[in-house]
Protein backbone atom coordinates (compact mmCIF):
# COMPACT_ATOMS: atom_id res chain seq x y z
CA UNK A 1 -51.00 -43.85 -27.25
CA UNK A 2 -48.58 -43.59 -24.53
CA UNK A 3 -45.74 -42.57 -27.10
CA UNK A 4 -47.59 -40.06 -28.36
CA UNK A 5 -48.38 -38.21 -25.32
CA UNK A 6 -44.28 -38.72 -24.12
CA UNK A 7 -43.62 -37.19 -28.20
CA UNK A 8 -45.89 -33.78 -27.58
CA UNK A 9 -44.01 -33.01 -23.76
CA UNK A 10 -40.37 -33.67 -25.39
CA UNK A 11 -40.97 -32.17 -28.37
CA UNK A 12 -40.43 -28.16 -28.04
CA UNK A 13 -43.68 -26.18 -29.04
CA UNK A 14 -43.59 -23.20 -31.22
CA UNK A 15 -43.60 -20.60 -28.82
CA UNK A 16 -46.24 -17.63 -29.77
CA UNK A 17 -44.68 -14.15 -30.31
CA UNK A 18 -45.72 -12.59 -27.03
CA UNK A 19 -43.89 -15.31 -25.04
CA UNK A 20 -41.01 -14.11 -27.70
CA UNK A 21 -41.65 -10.22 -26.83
CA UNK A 22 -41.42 -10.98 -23.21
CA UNK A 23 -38.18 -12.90 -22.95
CA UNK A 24 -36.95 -10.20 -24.90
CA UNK A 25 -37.81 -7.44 -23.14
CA UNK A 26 -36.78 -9.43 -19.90
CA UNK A 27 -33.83 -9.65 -21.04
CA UNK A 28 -32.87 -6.29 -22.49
CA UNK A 29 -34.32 -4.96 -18.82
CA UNK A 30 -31.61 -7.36 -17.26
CA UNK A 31 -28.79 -5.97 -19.24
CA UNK A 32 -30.35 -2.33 -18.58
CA UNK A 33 -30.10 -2.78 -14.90
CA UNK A 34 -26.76 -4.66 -15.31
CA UNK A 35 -25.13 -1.82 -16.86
CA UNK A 36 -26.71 0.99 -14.84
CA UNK A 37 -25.98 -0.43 -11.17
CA UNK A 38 -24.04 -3.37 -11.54
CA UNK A 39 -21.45 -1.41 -13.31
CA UNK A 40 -21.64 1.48 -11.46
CA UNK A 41 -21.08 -0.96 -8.11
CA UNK A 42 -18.55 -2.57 -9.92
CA UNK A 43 -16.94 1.21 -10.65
CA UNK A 44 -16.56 2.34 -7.09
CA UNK A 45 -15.36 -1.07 -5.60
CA UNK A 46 -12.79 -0.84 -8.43
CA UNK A 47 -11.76 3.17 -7.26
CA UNK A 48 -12.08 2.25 -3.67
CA UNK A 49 -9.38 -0.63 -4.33
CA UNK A 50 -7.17 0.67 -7.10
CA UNK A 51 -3.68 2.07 -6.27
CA UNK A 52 -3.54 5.96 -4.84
CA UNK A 53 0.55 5.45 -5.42
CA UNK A 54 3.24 4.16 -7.65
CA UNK A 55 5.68 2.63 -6.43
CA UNK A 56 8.84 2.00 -9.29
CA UNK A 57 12.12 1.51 -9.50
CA UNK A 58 14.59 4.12 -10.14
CA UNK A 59 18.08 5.14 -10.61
CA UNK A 60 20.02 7.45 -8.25
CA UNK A 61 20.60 10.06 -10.60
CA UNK A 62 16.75 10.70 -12.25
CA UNK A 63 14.69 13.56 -11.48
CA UNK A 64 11.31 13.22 -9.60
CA UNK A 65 8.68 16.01 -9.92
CA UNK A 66 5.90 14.48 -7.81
CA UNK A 67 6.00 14.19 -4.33
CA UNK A 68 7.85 11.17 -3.18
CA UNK A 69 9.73 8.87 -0.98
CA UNK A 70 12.18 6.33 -0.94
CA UNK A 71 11.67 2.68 0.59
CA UNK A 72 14.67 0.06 1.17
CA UNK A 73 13.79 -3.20 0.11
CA UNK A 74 16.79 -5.26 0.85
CA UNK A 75 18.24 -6.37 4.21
CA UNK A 76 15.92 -7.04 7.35
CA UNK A 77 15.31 -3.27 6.85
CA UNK A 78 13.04 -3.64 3.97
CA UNK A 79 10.50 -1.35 4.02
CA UNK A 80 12.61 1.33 5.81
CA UNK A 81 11.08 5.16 4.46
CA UNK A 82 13.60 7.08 3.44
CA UNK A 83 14.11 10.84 2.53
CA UNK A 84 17.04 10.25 0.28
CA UNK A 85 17.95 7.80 -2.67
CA UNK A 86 20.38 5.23 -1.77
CA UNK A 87 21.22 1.60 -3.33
CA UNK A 88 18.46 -1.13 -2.66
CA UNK A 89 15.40 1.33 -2.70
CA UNK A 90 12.58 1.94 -4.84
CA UNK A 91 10.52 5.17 -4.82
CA UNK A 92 7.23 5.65 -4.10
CA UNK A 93 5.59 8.45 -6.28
CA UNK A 94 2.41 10.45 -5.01
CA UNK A 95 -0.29 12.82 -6.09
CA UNK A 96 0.05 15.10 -3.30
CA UNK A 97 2.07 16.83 -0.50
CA UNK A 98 -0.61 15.51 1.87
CA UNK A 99 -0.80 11.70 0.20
CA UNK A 100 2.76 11.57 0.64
CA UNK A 101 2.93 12.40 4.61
CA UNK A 102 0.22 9.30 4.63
CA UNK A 103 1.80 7.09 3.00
CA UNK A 104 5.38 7.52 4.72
CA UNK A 105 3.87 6.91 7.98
CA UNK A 106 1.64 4.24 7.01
CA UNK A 107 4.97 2.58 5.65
CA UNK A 108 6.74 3.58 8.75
CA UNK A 109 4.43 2.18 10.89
CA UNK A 110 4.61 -1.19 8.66
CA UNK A 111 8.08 -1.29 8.76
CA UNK A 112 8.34 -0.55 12.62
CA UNK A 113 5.70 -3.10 13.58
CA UNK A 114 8.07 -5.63 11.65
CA UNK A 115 4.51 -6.01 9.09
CA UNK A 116 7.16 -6.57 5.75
CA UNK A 117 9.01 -9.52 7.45
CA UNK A 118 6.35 -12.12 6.47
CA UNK A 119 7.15 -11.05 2.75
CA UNK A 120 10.59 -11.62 2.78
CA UNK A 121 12.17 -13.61 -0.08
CA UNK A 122 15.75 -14.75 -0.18
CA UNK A 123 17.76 -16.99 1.22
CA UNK A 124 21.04 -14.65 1.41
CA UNK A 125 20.09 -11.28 1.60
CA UNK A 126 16.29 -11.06 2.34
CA UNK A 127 14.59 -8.63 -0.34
CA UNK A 128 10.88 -7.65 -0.60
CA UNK A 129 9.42 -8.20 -3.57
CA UNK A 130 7.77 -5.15 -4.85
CA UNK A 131 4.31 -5.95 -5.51
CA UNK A 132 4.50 -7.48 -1.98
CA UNK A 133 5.09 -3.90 -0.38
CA UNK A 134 2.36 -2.40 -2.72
CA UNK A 135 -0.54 -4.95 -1.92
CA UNK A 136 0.45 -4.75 2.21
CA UNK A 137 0.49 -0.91 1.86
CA UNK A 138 -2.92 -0.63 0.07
CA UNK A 139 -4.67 -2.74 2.43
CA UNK A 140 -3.26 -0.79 5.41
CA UNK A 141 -4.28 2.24 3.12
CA UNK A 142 -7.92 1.43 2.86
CA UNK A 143 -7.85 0.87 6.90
CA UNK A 144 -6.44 4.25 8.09
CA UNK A 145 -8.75 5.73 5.47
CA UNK A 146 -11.84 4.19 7.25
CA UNK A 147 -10.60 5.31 10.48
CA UNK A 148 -8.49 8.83 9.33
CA UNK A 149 -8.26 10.76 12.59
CA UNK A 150 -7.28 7.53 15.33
CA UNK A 151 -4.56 7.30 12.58
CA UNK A 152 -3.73 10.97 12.79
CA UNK A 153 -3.34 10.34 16.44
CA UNK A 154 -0.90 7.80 15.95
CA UNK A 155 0.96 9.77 13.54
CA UNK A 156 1.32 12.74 15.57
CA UNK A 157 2.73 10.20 18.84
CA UNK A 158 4.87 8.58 16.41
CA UNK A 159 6.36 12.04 15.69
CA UNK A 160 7.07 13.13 18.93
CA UNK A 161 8.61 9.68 19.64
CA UNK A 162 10.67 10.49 16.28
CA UNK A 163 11.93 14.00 17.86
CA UNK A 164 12.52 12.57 21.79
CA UNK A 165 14.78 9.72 19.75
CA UNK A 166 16.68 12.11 17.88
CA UNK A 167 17.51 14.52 20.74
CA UNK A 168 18.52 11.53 22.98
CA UNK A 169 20.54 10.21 19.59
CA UNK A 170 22.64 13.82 19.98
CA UNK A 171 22.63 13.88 23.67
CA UNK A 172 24.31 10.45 23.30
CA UNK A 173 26.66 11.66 20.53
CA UNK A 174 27.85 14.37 23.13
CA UNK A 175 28.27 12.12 25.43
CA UNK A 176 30.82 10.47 23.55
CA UNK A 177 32.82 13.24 22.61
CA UNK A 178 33.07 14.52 26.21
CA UNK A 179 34.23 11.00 27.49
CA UNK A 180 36.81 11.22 24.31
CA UNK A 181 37.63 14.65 25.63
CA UNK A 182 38.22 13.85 29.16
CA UNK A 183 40.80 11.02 28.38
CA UNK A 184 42.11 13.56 25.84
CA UNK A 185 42.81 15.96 28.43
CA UNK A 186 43.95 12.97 30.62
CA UNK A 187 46.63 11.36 28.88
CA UNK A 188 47.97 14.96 26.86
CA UNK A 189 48.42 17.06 30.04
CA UNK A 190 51.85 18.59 30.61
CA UNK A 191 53.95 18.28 33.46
């Protein structure tokens, strides 16, 4: 008698076709709502974290049409911004005059603050691996996006700084020619 009862609970019963209907239209509302909002979360965290810029590779001699940069990524420079092309560099290509002048001082302000030096590979000449330098500058991204105008603030300071440097750069420069000069005159005097 006892093994009888035990057979009827472990043995499944034939479920009636409401209990059927039900599940089923549980389950079709589950993958409704999945796709609606699920998808559409999973959507915007993907545009919120997906890559604004490319950053590539190139030779000295191509042509870029989009607004760009160029970023050192050798030597305890790496991650230097740079106007110009040179050996070592990759280029970072943007959608827009006004994406560009973000991301060269968000990468300025990476390389300044010594935030690439962590990433450094090699033994010889340290390099920076390039989806190192893409990751670092997409986080940094998504935090001066948050907080756009303290960043503009910083940008603007760092730009000043930029201008007092380069005038002190030339009034140094003079400097050295007139000290050149003055021994010049010096030693090459007649008489």
């Amino acid at each position: 008698m006892v093994s009888n009862n035990i057979a009827k609970t472990l043995l499944p019963r034939n479920n009636p076709p409401e209990k059927l209907l039900s599940f089923l239209f549980f389950f079709c509302f589950f993958l409704w709502f999945f796709w609606k909002y699920i998808s559409e979360a999973s959507i915007i965290l993907i545009a919120r974290t997906m890559q604004t810029f490319i950053a590539k590779f190139v030779k000295p001699s191509g042509k870029i049409e989009k607004p760009h940069f160029f970023v050192l990524c050798k030597g305890m420079n790496s991650g230097k911004p740079l106007n110009v092309c040179c050996p070592n560099s990759f280029c970072v290509i943007c959608s827009s005059e006004e994406e560009k002048e973000k991301l060269y001082w968000v990468t300025f302000a990476l390389w300044r603050s010594k935030a690439f030096h962590p990433y450094l590979s090699g033994s010889v000449i340290p390099f920076i691996h390039i989806n190192d330098f893409k990751q670092l500058v997409q986080i940094k991204l998504d935090m001066v996006n948050n907080d756009n105008g303290a960043f503009m603030e910083v940008v603007k300071n760092l730009k000043l700084i930029e201008q007092s440097e380069k005038h002190f750069q030339e009034n140094l420069k003079l400097m050295q020619e007139l000290k050149q000069a003055y021994v010049y005159k010096y030693f090459n005097k007649t008489g």
